[in-house]
C-alpha atoms as a PDB file:
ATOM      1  CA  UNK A   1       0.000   0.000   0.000  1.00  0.00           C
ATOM      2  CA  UNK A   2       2.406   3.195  -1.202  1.00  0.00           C
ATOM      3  CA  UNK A   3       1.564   6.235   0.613  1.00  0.00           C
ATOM      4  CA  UNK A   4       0.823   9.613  -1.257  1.00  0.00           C
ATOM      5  CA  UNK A   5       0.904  13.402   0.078  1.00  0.00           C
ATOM      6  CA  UNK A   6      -2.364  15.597   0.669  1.00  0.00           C
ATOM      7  CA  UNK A   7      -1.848  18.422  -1.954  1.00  0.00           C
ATOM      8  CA  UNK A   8      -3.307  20.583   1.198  1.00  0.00           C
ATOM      9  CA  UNK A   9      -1.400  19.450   4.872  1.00  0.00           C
ATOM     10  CA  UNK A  10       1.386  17.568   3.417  1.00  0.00           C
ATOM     11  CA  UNK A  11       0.859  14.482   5.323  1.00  0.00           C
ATOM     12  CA  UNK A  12       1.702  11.362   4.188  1.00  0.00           C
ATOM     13  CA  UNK A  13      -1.440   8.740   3.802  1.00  0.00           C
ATOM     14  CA  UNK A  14      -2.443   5.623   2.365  1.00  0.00           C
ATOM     15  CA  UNK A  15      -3.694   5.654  -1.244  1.00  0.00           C
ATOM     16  CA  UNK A  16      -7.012   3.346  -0.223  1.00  0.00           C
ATOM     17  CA  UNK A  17      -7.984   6.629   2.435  1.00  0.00           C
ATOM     18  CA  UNK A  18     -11.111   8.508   0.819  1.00  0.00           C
ATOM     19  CA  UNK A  19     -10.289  11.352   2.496  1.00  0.00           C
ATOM     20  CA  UNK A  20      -6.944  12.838   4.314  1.00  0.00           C
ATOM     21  CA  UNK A  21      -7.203  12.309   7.972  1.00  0.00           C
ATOM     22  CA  UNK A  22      -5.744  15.534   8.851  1.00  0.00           C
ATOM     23  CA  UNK A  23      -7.575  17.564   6.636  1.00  0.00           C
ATOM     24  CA  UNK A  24     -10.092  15.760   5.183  1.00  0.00           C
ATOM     25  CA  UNK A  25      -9.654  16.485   2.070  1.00  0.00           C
ATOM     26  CA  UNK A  26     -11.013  14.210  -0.480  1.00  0.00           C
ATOM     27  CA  UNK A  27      -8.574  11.657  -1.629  1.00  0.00           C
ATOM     28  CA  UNK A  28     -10.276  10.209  -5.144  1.00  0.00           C
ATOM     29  CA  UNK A  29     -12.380  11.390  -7.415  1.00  0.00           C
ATOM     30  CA  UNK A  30     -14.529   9.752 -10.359  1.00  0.00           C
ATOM     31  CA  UNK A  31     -10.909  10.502 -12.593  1.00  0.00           C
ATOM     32  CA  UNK A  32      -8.977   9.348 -10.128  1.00  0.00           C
ATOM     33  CA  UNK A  33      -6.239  10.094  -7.015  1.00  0.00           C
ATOM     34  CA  UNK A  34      -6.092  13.549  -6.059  1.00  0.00           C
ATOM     35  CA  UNK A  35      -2.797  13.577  -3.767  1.00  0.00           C
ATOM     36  CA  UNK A  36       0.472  13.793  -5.076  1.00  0.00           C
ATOM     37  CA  UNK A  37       3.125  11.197  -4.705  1.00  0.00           C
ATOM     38  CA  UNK A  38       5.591  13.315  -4.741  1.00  0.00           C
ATOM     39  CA  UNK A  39       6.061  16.273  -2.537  1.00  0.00           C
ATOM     40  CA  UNK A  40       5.792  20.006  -3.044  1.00  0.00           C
ATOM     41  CA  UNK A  41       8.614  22.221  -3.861  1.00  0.00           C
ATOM     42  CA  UNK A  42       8.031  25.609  -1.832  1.00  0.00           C
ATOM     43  CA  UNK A  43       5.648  27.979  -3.347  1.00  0.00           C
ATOM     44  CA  UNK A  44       7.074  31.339  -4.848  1.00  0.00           C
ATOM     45  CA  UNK A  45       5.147  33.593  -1.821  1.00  0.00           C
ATOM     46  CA  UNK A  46       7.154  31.350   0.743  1.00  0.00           C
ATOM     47  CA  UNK A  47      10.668  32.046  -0.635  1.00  0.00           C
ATOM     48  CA  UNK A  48       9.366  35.729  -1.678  1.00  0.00           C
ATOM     49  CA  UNK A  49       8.572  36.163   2.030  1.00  0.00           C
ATOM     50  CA  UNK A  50      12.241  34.763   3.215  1.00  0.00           C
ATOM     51  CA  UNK A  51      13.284  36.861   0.636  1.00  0.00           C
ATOM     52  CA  UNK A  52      11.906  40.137   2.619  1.00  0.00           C
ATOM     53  CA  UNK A  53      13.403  38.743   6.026  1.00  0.00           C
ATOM     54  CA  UNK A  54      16.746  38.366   4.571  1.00  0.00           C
ATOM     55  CA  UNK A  55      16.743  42.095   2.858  1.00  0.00           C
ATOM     56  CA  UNK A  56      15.190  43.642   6.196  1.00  0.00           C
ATOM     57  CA  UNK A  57      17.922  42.026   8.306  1.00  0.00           C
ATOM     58  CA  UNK A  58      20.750  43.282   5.927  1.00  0.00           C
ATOM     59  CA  UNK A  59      18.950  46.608   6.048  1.00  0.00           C
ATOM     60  CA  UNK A  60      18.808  47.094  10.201  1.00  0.00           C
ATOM     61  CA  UNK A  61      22.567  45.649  10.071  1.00  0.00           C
ATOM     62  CA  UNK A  62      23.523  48.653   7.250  1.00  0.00           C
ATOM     63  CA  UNK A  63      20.698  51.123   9.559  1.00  0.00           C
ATOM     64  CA  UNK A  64      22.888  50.484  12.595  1.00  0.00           C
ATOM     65  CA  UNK A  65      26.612  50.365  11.537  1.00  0.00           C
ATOM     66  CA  UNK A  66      25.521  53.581  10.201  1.00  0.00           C
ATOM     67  CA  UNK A  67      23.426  55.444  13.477  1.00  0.00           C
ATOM     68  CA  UNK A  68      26.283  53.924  15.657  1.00  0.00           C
ATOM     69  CA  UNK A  69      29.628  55.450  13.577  1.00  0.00           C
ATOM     70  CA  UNK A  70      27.459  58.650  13.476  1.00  0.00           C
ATOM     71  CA  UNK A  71      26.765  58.781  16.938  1.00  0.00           C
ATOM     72  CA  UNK A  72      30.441  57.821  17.954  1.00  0.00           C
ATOM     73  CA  UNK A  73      31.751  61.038  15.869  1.00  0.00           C
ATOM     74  CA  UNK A  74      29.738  63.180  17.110  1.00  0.00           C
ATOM     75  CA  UNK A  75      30.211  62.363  20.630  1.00  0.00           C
ATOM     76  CA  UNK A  76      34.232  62.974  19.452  1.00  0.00           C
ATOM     77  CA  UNK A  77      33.296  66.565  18.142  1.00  0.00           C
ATOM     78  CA  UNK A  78      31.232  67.592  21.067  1.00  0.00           C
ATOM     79  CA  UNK A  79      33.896  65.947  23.091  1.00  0.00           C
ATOM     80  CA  UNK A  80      36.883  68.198  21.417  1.00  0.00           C
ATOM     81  CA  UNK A  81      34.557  70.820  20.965  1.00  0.00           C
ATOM     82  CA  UNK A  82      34.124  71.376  24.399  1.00  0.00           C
ATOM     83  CA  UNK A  83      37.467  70.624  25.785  1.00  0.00           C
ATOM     84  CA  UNK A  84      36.089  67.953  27.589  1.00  0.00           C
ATOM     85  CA  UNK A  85      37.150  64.269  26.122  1.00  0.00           C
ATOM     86  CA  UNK A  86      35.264  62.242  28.464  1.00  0.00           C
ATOM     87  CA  UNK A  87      32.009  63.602  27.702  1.00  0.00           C
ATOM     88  CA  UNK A  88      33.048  62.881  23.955  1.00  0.00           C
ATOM     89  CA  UNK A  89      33.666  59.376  24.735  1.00  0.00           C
ATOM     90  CA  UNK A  90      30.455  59.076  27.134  1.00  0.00           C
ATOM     91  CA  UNK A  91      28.483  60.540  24.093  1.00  0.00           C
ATOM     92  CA  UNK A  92      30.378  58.269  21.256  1.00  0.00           C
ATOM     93  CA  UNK A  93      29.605  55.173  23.755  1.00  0.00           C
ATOM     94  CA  UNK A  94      26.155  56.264  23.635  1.00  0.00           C
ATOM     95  CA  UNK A  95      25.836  56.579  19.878  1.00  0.00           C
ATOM     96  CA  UNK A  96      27.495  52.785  18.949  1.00  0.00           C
ATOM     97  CA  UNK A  97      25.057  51.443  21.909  1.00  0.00           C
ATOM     98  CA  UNK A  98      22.165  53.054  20.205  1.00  0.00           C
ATOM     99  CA  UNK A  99      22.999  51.589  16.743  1.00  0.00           C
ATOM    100  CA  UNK A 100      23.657  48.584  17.940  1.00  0.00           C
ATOM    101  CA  UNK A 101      20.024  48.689  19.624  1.00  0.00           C
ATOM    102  CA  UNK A 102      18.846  49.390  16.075  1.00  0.00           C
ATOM    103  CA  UNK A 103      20.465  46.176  14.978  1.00  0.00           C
ATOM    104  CA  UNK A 104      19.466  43.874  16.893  1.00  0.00           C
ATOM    105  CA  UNK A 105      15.704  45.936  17.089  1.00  0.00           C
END
């Protein structure tokens, strides 16, 4: 008794079911088997949406790199600017720590 997949939950079933067990989808019709024996490949809107996760990702890592070099230099020029270096460095520290927060947002 091979098995075949439901063209709707994937699960594997017998070819005598009338109907998927999971689903209940109908099985046979008057022309025949309606399952696949073979399975799926993934549909196009599955590896579209991947697709967006991948480009979003890339686009908070570019986002933050770029907020957190921005906010380190101009923690350095307020720092110099006001003769005092350790508020620079307090204020760059602040600016990587907030792009890394976008990052990882």
């Amino acid at each position: 008794m091979p098995l075949i997949i439901c063209l709707d939950c994937q699960r594997e079933i017998s070819d005598q079911a009338p109907a998927c067990p999971g689903c209940g989808r109908p099985m046979r019709t008057a022309a025949g088997f309606v399952g696949s024996t073979t399975p799926r490949p993934l549909e196009s809107g599955v590896q579209r949406g991947v697709q967006r996760g991948v480009q979003r990702a890339d686009w908070k890592k570019q986002v933050g790199g770029a907020v957190g070099v921005l906010g380190f230099l101009v923690g350095i020029v307020v720092g110099v600017a006001s003769g005092s270096i350790i508020a620079g460095f307090a204020l760059a520290i602040l600016g990587l720590i907030a792009g890394i927060g976008v990052q990882f947002s």
